[in-house]
Protein backbone atom coordinates (compact mmCIF):
# COMPACT_ATOMS: atom_id res chain seq x y z
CA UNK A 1 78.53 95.08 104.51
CA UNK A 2 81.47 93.65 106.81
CA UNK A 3 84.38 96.08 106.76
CA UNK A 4 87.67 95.10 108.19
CA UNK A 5 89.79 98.14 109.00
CA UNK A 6 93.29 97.59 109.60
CA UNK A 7 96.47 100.05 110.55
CA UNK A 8 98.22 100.76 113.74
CA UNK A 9 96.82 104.42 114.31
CA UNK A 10 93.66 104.94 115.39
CA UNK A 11 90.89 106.84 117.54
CA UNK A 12 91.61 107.59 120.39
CA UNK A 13 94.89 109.44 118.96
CA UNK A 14 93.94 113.17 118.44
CA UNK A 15 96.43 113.97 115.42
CA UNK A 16 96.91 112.26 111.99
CA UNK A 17 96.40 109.25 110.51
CA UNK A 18 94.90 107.81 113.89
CA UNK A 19 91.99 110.41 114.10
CA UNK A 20 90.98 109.71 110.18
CA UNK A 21 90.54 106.24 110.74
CA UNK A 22 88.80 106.68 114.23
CA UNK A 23 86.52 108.86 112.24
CA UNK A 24 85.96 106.70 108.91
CA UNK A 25 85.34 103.37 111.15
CA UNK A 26 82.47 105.34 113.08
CA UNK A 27 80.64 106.98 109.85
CA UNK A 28 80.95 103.26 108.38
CA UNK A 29 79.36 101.86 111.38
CA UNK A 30 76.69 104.98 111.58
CA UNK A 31 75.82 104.02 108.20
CA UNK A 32 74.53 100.23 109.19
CA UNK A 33 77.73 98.57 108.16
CA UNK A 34 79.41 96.07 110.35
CA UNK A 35 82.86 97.32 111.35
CA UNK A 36 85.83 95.86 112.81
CA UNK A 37 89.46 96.88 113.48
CA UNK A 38 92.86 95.38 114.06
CA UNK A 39 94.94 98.12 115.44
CA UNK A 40 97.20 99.17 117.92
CA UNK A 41 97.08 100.96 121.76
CA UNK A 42 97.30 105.09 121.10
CA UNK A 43 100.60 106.07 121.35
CA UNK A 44 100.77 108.73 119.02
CA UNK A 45 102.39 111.39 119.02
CA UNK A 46 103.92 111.49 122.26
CA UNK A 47 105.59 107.83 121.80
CA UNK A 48 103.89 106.42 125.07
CA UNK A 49 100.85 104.12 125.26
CA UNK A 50 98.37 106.11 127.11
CA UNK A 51 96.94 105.42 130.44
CA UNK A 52 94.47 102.84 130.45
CA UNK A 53 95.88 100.39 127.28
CA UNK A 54 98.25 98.41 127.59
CA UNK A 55 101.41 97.56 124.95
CA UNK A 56 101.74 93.92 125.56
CA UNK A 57 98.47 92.69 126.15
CA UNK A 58 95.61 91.99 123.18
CA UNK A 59 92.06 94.14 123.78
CA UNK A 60 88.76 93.61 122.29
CA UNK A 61 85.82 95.79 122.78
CA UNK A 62 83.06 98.24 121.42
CA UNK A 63 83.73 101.95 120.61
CA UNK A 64 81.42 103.62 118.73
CA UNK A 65 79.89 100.76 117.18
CA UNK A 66 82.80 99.53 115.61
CA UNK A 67 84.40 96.17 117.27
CA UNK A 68 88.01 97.62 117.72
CA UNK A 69 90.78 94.89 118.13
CA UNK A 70 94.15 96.34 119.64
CA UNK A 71 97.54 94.22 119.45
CA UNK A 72 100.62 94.77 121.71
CA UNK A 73 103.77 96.61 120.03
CA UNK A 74 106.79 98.09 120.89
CA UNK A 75 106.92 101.65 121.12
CA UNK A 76 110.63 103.32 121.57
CA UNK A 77 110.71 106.17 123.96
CA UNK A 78 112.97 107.77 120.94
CA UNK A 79 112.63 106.37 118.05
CA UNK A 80 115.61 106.25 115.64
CA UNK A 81 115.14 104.28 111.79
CA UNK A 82 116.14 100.57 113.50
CA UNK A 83 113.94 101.52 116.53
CA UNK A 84 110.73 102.26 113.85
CA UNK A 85 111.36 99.57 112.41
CA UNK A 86 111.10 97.15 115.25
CA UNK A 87 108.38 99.00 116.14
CA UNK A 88 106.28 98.47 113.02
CA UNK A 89 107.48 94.83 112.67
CA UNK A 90 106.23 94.05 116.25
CA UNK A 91 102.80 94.95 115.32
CA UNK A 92 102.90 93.48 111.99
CA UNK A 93 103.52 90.15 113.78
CA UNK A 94 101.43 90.74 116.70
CA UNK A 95 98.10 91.53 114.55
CA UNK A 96 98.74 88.37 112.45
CA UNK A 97 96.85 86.56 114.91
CA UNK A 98 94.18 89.21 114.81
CA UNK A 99 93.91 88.87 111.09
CA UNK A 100 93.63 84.83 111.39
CA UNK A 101 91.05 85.41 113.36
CA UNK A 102 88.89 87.29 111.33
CA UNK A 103 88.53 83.79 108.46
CA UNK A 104 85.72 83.12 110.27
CA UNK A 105 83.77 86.54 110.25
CA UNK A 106 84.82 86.44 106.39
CA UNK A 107 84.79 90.76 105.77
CA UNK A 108 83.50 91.82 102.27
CA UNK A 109 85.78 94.35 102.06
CA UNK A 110 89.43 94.98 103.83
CA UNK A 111 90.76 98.40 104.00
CA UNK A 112 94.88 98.44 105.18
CA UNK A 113 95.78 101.45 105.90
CA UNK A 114 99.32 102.47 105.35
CA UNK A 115 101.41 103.29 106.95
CA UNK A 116 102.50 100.27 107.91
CA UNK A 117 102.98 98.22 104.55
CA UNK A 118 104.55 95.90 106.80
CA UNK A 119 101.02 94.20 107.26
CA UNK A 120 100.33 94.33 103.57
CA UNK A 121 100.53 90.47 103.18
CA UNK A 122 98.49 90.02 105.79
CA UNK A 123 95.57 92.42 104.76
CA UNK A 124 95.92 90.46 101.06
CA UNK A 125 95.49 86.90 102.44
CA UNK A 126 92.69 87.95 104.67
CA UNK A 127 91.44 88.83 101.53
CA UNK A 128 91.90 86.22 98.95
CA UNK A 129 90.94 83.46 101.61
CA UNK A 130 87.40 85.70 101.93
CA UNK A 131 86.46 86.80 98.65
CA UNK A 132 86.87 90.17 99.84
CA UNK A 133 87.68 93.24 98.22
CA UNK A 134 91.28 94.49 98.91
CA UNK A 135 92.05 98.45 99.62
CA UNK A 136 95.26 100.06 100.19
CA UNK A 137 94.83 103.79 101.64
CA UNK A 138 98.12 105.79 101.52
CA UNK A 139 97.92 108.34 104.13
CA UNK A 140 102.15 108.34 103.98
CA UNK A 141 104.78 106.48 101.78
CA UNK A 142 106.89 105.75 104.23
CA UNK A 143 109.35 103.99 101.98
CA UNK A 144 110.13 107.53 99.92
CA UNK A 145 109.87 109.27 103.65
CA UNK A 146 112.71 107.27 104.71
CA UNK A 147 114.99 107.68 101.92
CA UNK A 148 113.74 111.13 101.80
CA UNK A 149 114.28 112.48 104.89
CA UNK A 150 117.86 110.20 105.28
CA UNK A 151 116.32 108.06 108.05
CA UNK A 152 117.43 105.31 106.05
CA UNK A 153 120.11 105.00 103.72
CA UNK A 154 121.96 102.91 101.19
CA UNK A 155 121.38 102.70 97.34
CA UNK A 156 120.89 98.42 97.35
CA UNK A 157 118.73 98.81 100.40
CA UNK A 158 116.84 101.80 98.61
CA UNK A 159 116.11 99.78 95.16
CA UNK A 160 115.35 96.85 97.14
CA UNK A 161 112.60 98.97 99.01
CA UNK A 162 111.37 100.39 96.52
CA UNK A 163 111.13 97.35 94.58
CA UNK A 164 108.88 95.64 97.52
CA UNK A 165 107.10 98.36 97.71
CA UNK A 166 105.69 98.12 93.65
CA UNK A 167 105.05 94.56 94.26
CA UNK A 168 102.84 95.66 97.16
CA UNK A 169 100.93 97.91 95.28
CA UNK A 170 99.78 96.39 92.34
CA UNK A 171 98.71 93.66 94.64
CA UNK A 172 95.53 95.74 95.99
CA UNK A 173 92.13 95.27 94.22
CA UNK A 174 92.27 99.33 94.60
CA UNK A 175 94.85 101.63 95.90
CA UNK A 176 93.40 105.12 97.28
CA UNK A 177 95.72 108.22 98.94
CA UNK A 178 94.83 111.74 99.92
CA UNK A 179 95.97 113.97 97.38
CA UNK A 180 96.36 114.54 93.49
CA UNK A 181 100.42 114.71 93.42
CA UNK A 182 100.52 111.37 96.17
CA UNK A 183 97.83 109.70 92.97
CA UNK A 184 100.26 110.67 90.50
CA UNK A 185 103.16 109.27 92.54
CA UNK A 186 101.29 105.99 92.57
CA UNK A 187 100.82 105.83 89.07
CA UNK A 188 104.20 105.81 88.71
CA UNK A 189 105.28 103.26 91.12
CA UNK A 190 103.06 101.02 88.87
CA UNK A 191 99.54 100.87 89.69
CA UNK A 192 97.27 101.44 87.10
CA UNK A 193 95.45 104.38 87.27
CA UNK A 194 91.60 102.63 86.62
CA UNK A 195 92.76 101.21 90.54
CA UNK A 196 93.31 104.30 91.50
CA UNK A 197 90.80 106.06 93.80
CA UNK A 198 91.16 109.81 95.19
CA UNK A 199 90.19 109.63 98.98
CA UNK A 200 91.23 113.17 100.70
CA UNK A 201 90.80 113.55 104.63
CA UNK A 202 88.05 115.48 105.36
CA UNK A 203 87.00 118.06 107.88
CA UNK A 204 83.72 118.55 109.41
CA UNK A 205 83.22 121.49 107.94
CA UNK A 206 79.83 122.71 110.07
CA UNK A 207 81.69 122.38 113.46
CA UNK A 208 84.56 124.91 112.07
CA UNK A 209 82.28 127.50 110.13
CA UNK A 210 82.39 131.24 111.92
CA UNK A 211 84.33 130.60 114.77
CA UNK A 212 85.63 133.28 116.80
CA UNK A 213 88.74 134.04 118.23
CA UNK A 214 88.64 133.08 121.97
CA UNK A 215 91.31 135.24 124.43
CA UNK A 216 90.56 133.08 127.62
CA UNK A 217 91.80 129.89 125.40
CA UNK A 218 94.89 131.92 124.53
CA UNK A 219 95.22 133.05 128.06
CA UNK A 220 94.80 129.72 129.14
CA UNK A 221 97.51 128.53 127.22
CA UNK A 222 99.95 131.28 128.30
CA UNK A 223 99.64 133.58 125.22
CA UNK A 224 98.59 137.14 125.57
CA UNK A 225 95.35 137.58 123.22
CA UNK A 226 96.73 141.25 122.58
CA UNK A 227 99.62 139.63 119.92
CA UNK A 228 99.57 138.32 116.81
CA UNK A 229 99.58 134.58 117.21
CA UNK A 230 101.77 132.26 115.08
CA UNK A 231 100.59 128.87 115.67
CA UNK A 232 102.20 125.51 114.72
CA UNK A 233 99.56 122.57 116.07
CA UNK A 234 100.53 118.85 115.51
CA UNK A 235 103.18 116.02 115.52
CA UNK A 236 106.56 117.43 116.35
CA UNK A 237 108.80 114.91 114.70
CA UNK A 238 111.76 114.28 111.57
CA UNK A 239 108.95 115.25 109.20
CA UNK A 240 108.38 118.78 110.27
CA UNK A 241 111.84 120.38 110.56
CA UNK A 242 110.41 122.59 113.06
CA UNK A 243 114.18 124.00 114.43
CA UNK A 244 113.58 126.93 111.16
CA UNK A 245 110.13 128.34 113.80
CA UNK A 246 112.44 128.42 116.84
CA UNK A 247 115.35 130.11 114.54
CA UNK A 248 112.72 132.63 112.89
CA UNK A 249 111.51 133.17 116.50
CA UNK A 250 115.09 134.29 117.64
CA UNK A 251 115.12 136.70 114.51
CA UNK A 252 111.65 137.74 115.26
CA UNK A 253 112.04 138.64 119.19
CA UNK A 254 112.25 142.18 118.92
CA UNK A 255 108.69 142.02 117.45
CA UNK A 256 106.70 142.72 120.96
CA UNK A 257 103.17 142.07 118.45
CA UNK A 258 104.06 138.07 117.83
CA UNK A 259 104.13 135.55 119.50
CA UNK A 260 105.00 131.24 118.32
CA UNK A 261 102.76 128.60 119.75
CA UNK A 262 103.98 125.66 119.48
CA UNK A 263 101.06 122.90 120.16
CA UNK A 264 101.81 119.15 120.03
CA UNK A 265 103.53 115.95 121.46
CA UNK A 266 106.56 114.29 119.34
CA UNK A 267 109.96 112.95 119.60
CA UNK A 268 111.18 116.24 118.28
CA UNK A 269 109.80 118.52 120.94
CA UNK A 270 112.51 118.24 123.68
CA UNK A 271 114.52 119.70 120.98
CA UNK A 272 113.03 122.84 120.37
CA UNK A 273 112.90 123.21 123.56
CA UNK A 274 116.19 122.83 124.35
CA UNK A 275 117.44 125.36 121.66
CA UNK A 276 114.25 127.97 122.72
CA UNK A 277 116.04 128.14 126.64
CA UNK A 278 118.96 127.83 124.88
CA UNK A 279 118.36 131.00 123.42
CA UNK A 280 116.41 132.66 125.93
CA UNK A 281 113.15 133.49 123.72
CA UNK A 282 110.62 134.50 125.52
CA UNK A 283 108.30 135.31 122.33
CA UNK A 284 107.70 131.59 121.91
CA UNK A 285 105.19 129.09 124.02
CA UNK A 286 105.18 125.37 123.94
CA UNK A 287 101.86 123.82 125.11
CA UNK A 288 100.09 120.18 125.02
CA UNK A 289 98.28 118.71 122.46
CA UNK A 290 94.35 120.44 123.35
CA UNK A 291 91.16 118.27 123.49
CA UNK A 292 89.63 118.14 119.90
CA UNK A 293 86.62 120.15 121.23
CA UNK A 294 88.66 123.03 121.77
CA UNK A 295 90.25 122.36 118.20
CA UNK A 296 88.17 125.03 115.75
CA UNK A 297 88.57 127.93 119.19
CA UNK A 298 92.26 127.06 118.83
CA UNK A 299 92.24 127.36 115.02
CA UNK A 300 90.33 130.70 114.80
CA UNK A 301 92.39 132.42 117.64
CA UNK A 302 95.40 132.16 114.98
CA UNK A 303 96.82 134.72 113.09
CA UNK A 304 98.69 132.54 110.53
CA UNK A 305 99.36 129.10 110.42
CA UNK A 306 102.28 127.10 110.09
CA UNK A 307 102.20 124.34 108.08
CA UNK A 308 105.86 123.11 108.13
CA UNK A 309 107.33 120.12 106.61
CA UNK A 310 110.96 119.52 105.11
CA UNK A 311 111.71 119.21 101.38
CA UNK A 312 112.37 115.21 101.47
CA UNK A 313 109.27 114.81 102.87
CA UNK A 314 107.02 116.50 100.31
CA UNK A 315 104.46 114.14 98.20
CA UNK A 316 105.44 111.11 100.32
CA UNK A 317 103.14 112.91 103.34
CA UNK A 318 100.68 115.68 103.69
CA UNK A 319 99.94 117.62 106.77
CA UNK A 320 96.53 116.36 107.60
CA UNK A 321 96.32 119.54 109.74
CA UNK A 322 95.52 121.65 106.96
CA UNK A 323 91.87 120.75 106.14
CA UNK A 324 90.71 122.03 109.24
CA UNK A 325 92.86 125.16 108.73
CA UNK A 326 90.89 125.85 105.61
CA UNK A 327 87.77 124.89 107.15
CA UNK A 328 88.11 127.43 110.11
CA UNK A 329 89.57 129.98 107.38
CA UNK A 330 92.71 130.19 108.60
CA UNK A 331 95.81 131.98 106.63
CA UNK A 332 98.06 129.25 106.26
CA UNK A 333 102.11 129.52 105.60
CA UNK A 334 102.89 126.42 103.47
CA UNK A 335 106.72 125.37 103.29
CA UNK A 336 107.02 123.48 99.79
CA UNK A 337 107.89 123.36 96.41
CA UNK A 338 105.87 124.12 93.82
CA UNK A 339 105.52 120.74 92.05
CA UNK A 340 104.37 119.45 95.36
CA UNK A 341 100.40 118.78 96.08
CA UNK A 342 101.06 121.44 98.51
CA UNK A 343 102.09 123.61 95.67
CA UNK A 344 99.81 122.71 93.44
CA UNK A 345 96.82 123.07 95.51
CA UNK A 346 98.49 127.36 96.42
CA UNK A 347 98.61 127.95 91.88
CA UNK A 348 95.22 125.93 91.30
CA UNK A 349 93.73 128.24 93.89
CA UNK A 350 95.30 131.92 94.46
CA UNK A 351 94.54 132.90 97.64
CA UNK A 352 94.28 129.83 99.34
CA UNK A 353 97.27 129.35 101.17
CA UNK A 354 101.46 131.36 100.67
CA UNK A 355 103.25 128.84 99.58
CA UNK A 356 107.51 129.45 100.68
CA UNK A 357 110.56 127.59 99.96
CA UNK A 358 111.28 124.90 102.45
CA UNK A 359 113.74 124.75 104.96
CA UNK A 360 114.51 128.68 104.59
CA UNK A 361 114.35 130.74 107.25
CA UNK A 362 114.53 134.22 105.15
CA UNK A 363 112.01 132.70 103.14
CA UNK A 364 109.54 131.52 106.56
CA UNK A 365 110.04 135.29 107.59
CA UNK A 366 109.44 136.80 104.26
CA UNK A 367 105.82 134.48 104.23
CA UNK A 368 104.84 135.76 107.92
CA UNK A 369 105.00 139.15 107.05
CA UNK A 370 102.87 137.89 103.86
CA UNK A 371 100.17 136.18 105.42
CA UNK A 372 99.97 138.86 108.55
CA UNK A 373 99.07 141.39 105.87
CA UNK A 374 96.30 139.10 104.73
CA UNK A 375 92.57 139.73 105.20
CA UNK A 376 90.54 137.02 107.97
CA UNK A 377 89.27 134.91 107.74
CA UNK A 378 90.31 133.59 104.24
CA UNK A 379 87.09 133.12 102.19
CA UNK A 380 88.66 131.28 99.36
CA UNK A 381 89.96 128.73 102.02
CA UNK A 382 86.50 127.91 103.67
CA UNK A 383 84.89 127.98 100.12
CA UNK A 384 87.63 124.79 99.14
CA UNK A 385 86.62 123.17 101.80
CA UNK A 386 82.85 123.32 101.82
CA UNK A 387 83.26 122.16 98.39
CA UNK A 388 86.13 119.85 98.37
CA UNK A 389 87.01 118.52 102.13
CA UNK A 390 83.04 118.06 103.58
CA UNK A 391 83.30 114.85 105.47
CA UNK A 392 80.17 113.23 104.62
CA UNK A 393 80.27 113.49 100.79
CA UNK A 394 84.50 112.38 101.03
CA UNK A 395 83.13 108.76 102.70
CA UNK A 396 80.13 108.34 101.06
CA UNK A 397 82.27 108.94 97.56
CA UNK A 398 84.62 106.30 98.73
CA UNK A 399 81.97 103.74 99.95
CA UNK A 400 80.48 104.20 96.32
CA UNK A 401 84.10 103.85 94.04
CA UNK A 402 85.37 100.95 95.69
């Protein structure tokens, strides 16, 4: 089959919705299909195209079997809501050309991934022109994240989005997002539910299994192997609302056993670190993004994991961190509500995860103490995800529905 895969994250990008698709594009290609891409250079999460791409020049070439087409963009050093929105619309009109150019390969089947619903019209004329079969995979609704989390504002602007957005939706052949409250939330923007297609991100399960904790990683990244380690790994951004760890780590210092690790790129991370030598703390320690190999060492040397996001952005995103926390069976501190996926996922499956009230500090230091006192590794999380989060029966589920 020829499968067109288009969204402006992608392999080589270590975190998020960039590694997923990396990932799905090579299994698809693995698996005898023909496989090409219209994306963007990495630039994610650090908000800098990396060494060796370039932002204003088009690429094409072979990785990993698949035929990977990147686009120029614009990518703000610090990206405010006009600034991400420039920065969406440039590749929007930059991969137009990409997508014209793919009439004459004529794909079968034309996956958008979102976001960016920006390139939604061109994904569904690449489509109807073909023949081929139109998917939209939600891995965020960034409309709701922007009202959500006040990056945009503005009741007439906020219908109007909202409005585009439905119109979007119900134009896909199927519409497919990662978890059973962001299915429901589709539902109710309109698209009826026979479209509808549950497509979680996956871990690979095997690679994570009885890992053990490793003190010369820990050493190496300036952590003492002898504490307790409280470890945030991933995008630092307007999502996470990571200021509560660096607060709860100021309440915390006298604790000589614990120790925050902070591990990730974003625009947010000057930030914290700004307010951490602000306040002198001494019991927290920033580090880089680490190489993915190093990823289920890294996981395992944690004592509980911080899975942090703030209350607007619950439903309209979901910490794709977390399936390889369960994998590795990691004790996981969830900030959400109840009525969340998040939430759902901690009552459907006691055990699994402590679930606390976002955007509370008392409440973040109440769930540390919890999940310290907590038996590892957490059998009932590796147990979800041999059944649930295995990647090669996710893909080869989704091949088969759509």
């Amino acid at each position: 089959m020829k499968i067109l895969l288009y969204g402006i994250n992608y392999s080589p990008e270590l975190t998020g919705i960039g590694k997923y698709s990396g990932e799905m594009a090579a299994w698809l290609a693995a698996q005898g299909h023909e496989v090409r891409v219209v994306t963007a250079p990495p630039y994610y999460p650090d908000w800098k195209v990396w060494q060796g791409f370039s932002s204003w020049r088009y690429n094409k070439r072979k990785e990993a079997g698949v035929t990977v087409i990147r686009c120029p963009l614009y990518v703000p050093a610090k990206p405010t809501a006009i600034k991400r929105i420039l920065h969406l619309a440039s590749f929007s009109l930059s991969s137009t050309f990409a997508m014209l150019a793919q009439l004459r390969w004529k794909p079968e089947l034309v996956i958008l991934v979102v976001p960016t619903l920006f390139c939604a019209p061109q994904a569904l004329a690449l489509a109807k022109l073909t023949g081929a079969t139109s998917v939209l995979h939600i891995q965020d609704y960034e409309v709701d994240a922007l009202f959500g989390l006040s990056i945009a504002k503005g009741e007439r602007l906020k219908r109007w989005a909202f409005d585009v957005e439905r119109t979007v939706l119900r134009a896909f052949d199927r519409v497919s997002t990662i978890s059973s409250g962001m299915l429901q939330r589709a539902a109710e923007k309109g698209v009826a539910k026979e479209r509808l297609r549950f497509f979680p991100n996956w871990s690979e399960t095997a690679r994570f299994r009885n890992v053990p904790r490793e003190a010369a990683l820990l050493r190496r990244l300036g952590v003492d192997p002898d504490k307790r380690v409280l470890l945030y790994s991933g995008n630092i951004g307007e999502k996470q609302g990571l200021e509560c760890v660096v607060e709860a780590a100021q309440r915390l210092s006298a604790r000589t056993d614990l120790v925050f690790l902070v591990v990730g790129e974003g625009a947010g991370k000057a930030r914290l670190l700004e307010l951490s030598q602000q306040h002198k703390l001494h019991n927290i320690v920033f580090a880089p993004l680490q190489p993915y190999d190093d990823l289920p060492a890294l996981l395992a040397s944690a004592d509980c994991h911080l899975v942090i996001q703030k209350r607007g952005a619950a439903d309209a995103v979901l910490p794709s961190k977390l399936t390889n926390i369960l994998a590795v069976g990691g004790n996981a501190l969830i900030t959400a509500d109840p009525d969340t996926s998040l939430g759902l996922l901690c009552s459907e499956y006691p055990g699994i995860a402590t679930l606390v009230e976002p955007e509370s500090v008392d409440a973040l230091i109440k769930g540390i103490e919890t999940v310290l006192s907590m038996p590892a590794p957490n059998v009932i999380a590796t147990g979800y995800a041999c059944e649930f989060l295995d990647k090669d029966q996710i893909l080869s589920r989704f091949l088969t529905e759509i």
